[in-house]
Protein backbone atom coordinates (compact mmCIF):
# COMPACT_ATOMS: atom_id res chain seq x y z
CA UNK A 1 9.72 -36.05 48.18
CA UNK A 2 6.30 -35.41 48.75
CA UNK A 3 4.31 -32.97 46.41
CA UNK A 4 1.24 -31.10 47.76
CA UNK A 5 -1.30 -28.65 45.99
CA UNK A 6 -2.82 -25.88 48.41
CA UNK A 7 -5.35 -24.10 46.29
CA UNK A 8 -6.30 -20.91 47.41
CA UNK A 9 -9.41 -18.85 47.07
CA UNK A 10 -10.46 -15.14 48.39
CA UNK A 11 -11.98 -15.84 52.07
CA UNK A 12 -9.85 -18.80 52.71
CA UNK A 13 -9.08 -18.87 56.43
CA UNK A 14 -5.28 -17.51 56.74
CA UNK A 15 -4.41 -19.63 59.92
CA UNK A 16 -5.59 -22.35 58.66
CA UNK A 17 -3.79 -22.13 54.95
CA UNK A 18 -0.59 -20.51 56.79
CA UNK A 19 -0.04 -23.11 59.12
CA UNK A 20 -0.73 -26.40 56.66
CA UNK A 21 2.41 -24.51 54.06
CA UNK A 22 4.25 -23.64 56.95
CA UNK A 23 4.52 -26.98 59.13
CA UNK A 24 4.35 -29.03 55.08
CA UNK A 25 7.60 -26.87 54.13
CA UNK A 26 9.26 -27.69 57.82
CA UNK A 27 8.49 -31.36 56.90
CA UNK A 28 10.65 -30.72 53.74
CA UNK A 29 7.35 -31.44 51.47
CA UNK A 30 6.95 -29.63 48.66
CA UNK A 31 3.94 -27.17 48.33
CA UNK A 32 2.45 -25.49 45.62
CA UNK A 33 0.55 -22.76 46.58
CA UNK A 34 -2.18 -21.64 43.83
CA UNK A 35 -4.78 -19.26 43.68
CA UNK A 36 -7.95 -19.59 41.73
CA UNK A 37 -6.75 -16.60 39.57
CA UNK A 38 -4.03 -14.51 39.19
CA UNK A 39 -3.12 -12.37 42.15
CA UNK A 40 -3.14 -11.56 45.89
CA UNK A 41 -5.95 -13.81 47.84
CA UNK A 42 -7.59 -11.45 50.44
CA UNK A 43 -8.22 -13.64 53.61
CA UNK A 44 -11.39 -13.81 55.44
CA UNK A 45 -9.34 -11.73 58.27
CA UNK A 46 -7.87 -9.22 55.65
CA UNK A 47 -4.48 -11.14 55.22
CA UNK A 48 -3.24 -10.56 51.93
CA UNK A 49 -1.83 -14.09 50.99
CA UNK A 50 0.55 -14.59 47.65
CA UNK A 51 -0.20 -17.12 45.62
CA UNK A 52 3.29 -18.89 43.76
CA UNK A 53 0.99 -19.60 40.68
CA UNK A 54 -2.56 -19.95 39.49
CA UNK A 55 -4.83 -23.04 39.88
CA UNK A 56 -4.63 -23.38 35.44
CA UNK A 57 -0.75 -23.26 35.71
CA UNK A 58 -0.66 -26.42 37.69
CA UNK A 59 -3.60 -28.52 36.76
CA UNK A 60 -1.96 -30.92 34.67
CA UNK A 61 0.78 -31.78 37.81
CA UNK A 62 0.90 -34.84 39.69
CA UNK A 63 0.30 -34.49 43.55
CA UNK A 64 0.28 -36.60 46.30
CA UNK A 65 -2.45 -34.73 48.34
CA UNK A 66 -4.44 -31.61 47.69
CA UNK A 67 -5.47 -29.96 50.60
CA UNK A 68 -8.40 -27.37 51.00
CA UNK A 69 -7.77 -24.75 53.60
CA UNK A 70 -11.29 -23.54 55.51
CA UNK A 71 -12.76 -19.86 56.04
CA UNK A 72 -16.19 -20.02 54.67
CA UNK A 73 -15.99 -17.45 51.46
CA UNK A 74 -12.80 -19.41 50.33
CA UNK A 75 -14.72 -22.64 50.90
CA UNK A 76 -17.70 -21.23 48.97
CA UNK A 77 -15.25 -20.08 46.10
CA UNK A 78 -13.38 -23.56 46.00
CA UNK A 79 -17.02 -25.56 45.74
CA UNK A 80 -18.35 -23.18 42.91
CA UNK A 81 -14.87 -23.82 41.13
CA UNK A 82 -15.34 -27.13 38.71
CA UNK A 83 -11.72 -27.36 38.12
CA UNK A 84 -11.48 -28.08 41.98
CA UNK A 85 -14.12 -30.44 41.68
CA UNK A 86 -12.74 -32.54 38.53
CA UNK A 87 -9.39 -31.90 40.48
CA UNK A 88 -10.66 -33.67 43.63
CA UNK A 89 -12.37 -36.72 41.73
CA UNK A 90 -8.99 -37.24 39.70
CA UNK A 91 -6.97 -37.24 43.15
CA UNK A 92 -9.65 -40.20 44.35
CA UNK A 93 -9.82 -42.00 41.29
CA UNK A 94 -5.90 -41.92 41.35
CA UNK A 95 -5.82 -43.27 45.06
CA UNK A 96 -4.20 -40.33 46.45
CA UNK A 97 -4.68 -37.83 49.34
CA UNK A 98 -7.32 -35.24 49.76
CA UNK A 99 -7.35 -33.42 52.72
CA UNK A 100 -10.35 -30.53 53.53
CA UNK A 101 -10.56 -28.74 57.28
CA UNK A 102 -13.40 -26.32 58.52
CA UNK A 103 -16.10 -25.43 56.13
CA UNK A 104 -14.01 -26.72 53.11
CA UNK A 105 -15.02 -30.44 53.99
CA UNK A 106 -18.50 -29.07 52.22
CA UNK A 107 -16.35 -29.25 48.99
CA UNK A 108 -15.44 -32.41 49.17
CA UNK A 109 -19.08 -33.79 49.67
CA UNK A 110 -20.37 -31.37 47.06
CA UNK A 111 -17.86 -33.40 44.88
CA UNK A 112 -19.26 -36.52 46.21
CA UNK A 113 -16.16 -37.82 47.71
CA UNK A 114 -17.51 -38.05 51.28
CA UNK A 115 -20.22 -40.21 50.66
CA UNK A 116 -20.38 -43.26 53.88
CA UNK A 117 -17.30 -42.08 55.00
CA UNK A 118 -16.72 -40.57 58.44
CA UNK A 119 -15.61 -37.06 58.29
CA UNK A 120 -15.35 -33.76 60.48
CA UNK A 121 -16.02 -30.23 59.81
CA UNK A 122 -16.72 -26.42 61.40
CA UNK A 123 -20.10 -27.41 62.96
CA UNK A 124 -23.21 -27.14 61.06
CA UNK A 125 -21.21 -27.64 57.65
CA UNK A 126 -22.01 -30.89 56.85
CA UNK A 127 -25.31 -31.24 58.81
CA UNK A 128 -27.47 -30.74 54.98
CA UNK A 129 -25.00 -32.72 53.07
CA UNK A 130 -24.57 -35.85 55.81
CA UNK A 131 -28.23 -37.28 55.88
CA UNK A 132 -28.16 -36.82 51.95
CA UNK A 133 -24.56 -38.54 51.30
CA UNK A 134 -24.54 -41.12 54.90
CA UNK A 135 -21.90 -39.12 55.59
CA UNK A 136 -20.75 -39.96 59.48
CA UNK A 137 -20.11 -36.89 61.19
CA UNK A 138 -17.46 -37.28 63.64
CA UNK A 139 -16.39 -34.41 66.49
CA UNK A 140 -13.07 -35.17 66.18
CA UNK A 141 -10.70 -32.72 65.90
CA UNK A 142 -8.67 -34.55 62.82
CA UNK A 143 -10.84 -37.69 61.07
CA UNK A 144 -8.81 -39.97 58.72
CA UNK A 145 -11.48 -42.47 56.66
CA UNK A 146 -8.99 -43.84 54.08
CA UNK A 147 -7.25 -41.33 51.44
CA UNK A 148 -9.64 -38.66 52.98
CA UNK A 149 -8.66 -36.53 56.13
CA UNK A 150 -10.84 -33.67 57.50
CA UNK A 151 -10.72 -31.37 60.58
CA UNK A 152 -12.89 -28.86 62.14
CA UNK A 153 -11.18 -25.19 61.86
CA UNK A 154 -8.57 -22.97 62.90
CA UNK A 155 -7.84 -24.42 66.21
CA UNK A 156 -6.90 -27.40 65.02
CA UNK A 157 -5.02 -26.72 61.99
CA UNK A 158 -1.87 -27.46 63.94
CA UNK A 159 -3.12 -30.78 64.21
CA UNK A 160 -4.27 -31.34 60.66
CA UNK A 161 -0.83 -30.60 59.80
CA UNK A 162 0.70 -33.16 61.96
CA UNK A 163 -1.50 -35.54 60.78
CA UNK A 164 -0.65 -34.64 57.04
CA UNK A 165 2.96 -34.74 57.64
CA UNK A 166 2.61 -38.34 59.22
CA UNK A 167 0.67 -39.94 56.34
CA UNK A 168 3.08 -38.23 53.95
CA UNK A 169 6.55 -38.81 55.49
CA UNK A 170 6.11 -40.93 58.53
CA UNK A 171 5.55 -40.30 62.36
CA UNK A 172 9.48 -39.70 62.64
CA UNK A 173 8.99 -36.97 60.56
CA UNK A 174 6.15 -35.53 62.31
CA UNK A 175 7.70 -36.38 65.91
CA UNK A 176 11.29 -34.01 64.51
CA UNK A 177 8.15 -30.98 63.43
CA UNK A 178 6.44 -31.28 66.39
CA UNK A 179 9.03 -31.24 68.76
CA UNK A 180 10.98 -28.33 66.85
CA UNK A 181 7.39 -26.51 67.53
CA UNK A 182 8.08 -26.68 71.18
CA UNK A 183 4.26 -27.96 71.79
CA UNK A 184 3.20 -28.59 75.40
């Protein structure tokens, strides 16, 4: 079984960290949920989101993908956070997944993990960190450049999920989700 890390941070976008747990846990993947520190995460809509555990308790764990959930405060938090960042660069190093949508694709090129790749993002993100890094910015709704996926916000989170749940467990997995989601 699949094992994913979604770190969370206060002014994290709640659709967009809601939906990646939710469709990951239909998938039958197993997520770790962890804040930054101890306690409630206030969204960047007021959602008061639970953490299971801290960020410190699990740093040590093996994942197949961490994934970075959006909302511009949350995405500001995550980038000032060097435990993310040394987190991110082991994932790479290791060959597995990172995953980043909205403004938290700005993490991963603050990390230096986007550099002459293609990637997407909340527009205007990017734009300071692309001409710097060669950093192709794409429009796309979901961009895969090898073991790094990116999308651009909340209304395509659904998406980024799908996409997650293929490269993790296969598109008959993602097929059974989707179609359980009753999506036009």
């Amino acid at each position: 079984m699949a094992h994913v890390l979604v770190p969370l941070a206060q002014g994290c976008e709640e659709l967009e960290a809601v939906t990646i747990i939710d469709l990951l846990r239909r998938a039958g993947v197993e997520v770790t949920v962890a804040g930054l520190e101890d306690g409630p995460v206030t969204a960047s809509r007021g959602v008061v989101l639970m953490p299971e555990t801290t960020l410190q308790a699990v740093l040590d764990r093996d994942f197949d993908l961490v994934v970075l959930p959006g909302g511009l405060g949350g995405a500001q938090r995550l980038e000032a956070d060097q435990r993310i960042a040394a987190l991110l660069r082991r994932m790479s190093e290791q060959g597995r997944y990172v995953a980043a949508i909205c403004a938290a694709p700005k993490v991963l090129a603050s990390a230096g993990l986007l550099e002459n790749r293609e990637a997407t993002a909340y527009p205007g993100i990017l734009d300071a960190q692309a001409d710097q890094a060669g950093i192709r910015l794409s429009s796309a709704a979901v961009v895969r450049d090898g073991m790094f996926i990116t999308s651009r916000g909340p209304g395509t989170a659904m998406d980024f999920a799908l996409i997650l749940i293929e490269t993790l467990c296969g598109r008959e997995t993602r097929d059974t989700v989707e179609a359980a989601l009753q999506r036009p």
